[in-house]
Protein backbone atom coordinates (compact mmCIF):
# COMPACT_ATOMS: atom_id res chain seq x y z
CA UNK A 1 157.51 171.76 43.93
CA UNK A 2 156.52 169.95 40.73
CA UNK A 3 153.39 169.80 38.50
CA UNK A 4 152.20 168.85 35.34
CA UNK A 5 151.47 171.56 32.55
CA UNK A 6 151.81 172.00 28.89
CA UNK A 7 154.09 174.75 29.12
CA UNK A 8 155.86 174.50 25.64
CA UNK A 9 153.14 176.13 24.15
CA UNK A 10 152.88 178.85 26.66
CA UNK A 11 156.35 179.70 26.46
CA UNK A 12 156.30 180.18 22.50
CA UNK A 13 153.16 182.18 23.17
CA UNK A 14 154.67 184.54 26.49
CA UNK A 15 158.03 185.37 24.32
CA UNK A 16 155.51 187.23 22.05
CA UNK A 17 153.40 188.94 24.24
CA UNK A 18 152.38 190.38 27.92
CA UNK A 19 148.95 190.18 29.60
CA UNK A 20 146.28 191.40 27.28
CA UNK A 21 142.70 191.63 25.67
CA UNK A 22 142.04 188.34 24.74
CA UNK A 23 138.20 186.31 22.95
CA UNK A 24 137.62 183.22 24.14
CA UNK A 25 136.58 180.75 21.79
CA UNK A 26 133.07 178.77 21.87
CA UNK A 27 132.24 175.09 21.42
CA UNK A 28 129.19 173.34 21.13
CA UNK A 29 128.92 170.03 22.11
CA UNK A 30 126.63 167.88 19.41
CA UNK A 31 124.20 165.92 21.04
CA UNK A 32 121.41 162.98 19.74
CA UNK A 33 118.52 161.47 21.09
CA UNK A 34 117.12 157.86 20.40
CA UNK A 35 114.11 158.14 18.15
CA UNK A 36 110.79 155.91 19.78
CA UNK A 37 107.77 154.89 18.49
CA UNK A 38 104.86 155.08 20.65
CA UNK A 39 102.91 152.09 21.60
CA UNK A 40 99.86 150.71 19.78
CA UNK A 41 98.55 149.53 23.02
CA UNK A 42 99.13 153.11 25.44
CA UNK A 43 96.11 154.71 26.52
CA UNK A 44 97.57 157.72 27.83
CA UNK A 45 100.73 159.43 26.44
CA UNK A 46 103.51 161.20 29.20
CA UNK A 47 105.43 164.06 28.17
CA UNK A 48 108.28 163.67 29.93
CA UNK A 49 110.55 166.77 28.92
CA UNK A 50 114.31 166.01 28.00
CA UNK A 51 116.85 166.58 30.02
CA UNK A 52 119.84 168.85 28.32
CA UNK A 53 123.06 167.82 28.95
CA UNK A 54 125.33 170.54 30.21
CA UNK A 55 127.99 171.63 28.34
CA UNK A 56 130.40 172.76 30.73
CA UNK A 57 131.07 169.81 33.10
CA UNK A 58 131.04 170.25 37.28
CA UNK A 59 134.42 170.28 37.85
CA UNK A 60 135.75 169.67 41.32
CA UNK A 61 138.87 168.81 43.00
CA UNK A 62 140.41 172.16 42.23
CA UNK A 63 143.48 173.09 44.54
CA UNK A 64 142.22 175.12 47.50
CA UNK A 65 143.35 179.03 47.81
CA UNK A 66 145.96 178.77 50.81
CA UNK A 67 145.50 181.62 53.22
CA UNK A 68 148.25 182.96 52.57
CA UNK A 69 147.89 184.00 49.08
CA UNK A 70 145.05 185.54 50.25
CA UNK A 71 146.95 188.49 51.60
CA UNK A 72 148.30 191.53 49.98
CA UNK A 73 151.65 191.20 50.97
CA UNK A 74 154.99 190.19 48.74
CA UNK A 75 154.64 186.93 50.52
CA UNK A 76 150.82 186.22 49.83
CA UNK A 77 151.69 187.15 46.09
CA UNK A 78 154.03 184.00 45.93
CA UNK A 79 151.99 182.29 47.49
CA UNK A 80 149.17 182.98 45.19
CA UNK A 81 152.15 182.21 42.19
CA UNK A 82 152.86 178.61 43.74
CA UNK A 83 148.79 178.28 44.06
CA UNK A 84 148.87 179.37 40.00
CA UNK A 85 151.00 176.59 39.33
CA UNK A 86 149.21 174.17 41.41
CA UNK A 87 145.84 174.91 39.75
CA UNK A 88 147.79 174.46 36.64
CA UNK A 89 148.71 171.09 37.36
CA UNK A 90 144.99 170.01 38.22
CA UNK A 91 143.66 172.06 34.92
CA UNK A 92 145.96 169.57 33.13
CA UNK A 93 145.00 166.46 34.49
CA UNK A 94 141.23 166.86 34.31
CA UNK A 95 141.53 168.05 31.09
CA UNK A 96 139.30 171.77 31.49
CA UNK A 97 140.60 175.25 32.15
CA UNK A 98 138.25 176.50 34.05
CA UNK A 99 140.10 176.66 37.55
CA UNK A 100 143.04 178.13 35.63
CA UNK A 101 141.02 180.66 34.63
CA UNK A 102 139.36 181.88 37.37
CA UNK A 103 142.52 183.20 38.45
CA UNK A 104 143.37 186.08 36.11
CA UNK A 105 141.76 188.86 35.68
CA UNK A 106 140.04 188.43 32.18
CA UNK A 107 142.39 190.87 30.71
CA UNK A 108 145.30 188.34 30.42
CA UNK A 109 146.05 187.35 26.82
CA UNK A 110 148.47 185.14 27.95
CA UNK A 111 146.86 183.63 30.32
CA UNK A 112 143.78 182.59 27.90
CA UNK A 113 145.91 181.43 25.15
CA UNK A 114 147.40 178.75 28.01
CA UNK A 115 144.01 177.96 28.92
CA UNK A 116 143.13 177.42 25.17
CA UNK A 117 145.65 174.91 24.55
CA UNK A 118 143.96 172.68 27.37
CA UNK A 119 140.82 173.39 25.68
CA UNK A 120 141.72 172.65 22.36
CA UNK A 121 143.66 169.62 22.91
CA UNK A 122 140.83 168.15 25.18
CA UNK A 123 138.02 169.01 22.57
CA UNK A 124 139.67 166.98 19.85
CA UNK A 125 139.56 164.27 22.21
CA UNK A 126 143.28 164.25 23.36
CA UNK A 127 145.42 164.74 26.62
CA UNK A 128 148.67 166.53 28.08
CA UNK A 129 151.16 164.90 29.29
CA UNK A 130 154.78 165.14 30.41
CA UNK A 131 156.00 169.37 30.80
CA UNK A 132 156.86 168.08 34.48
CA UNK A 133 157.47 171.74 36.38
CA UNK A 134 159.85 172.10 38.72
CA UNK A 135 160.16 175.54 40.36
CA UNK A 136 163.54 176.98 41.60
CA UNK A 137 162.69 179.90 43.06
CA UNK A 138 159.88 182.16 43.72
CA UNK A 139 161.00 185.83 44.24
CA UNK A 140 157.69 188.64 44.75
CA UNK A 141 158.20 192.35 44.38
CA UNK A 142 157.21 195.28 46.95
CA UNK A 143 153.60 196.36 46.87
CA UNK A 144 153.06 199.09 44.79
CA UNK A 145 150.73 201.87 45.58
CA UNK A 146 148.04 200.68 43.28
CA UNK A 147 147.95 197.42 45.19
CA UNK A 148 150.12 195.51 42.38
CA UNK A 149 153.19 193.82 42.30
CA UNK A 150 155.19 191.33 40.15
CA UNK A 151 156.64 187.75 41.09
CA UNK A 152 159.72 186.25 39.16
CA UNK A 153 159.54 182.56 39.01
CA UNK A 154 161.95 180.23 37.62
CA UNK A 155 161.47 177.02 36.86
CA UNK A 156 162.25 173.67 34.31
CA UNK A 157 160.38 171.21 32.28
CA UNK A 158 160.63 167.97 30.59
CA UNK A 159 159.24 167.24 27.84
CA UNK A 160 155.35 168.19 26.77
CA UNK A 161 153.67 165.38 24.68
CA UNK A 162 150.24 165.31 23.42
CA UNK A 163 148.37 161.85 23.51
CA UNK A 164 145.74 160.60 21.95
CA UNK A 165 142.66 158.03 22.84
CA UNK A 166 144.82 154.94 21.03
CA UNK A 167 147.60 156.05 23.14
CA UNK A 168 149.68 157.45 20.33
CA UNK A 169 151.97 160.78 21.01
CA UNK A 170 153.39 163.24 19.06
CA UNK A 171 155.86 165.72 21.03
CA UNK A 172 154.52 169.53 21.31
CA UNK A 173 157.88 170.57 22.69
CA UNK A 174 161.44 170.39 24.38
CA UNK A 175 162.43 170.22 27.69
CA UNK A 176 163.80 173.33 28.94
CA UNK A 177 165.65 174.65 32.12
CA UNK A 178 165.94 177.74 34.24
CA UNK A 179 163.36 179.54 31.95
CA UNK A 180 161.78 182.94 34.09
CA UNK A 181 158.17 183.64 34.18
CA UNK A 182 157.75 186.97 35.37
CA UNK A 183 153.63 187.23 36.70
CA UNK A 184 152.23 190.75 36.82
CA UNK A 185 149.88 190.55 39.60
CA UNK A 186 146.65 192.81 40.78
CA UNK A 187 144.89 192.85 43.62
CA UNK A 188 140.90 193.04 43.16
CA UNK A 189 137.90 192.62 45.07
CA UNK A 190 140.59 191.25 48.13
CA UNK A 191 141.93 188.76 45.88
CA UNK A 192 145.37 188.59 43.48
CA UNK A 193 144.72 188.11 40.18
CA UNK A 194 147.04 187.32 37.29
CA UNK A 195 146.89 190.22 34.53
CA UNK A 196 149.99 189.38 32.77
CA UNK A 197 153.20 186.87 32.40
CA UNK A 198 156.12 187.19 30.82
CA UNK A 199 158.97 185.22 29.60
CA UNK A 200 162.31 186.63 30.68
CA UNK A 201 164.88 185.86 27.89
């Protein structure tokens, strides 16, 4: 299985860090509307109220949960891992985090400084490309009694580049092979969330 993610980033970030408390940042969008200059000749004036523009775009698309990673089980955890990924890729090629988000558990540091990057790169106009993932192997933990468990992934990547709108890049990072992601998983409200990944040296 391969996606597309800018993972160079999140590996600097994960070798500092597990899963916590994290803000996420706000952005406005600036927005203008044309001036007019009512007609000498109207009889009657309209209000016609303006229509705001939203600021967080629909986004659809978004890789479907598989069944399977809907289950509490050491498989449905991997499954919900390889789903991670997945979203990861789409998050990445649309440009917004918000899929990628919606699967950890809010608590995840990690997890939102990833997110970030896409953020950041996409409000100054920009894109991801290259960190091709390709995953090796996918090894889940027992279910503890809590309901948790952890999943050990390992996996490579080329090399992450940032581009810009005149097509120019400038290289966020190095490709990289057999690097471990350890995901701390919880299970809440029926559903696996991520609460914390980890970069095994």
């Amino acid at each position: 299985m391969s996606c597309r993610a800018a993972v160079t980033v999140f590996v600097v970030t994960l070798g500092l860090m597990v899963g916590c408390t994290g803000e996420d940042p706000a952005a406005g969008l600036p927005s203008s509307a044309p001036s007019s200059t009512p007609s000498s000749t109207a009889t009657t004036a309209e209000v016609v109220p303006e229509t705001s523009v939203p600021t967080t775009p629909v986004v659809t698309g978004a890789p479907a949960l598989p069944a399977e990673a809907q289950e509490q089980t050491p498989d449905g955890a991997a499954a919900f891992v390889q789903h991670w990924y997945d979203t990861l890729e789409h998050s990445e090629r649309v440009m917004q985090s918000a899929p990628l988000r919606a699967l950890d558990d809010g608590l995840c540091l990690s997890c939102d400084n990833f997110a970030t990057t896409i953020d950041d790169v996409a409000a100054e106009g920009d894109r991801l490309a290259g960190g091709d993932i390709t995953i090796s192997s996918v090894q889940p933990s027992a279910i503890l009694g809590n309901g948790s468990t952890t999943v050990n992934t390992l996996i490579s990547y080329t090399e992450q580049q940032i581009v810009a709108p005149d097509g120019s890049t400038e290289v966020l990072g190095p490709a990289e092979e057999d690097v471990q992601f350890l995901f701390e998983l919880a299970w809440s409200s029926s559903a696996w969330r991520v609460g914390g990944i980890q970069v095994i040296a």
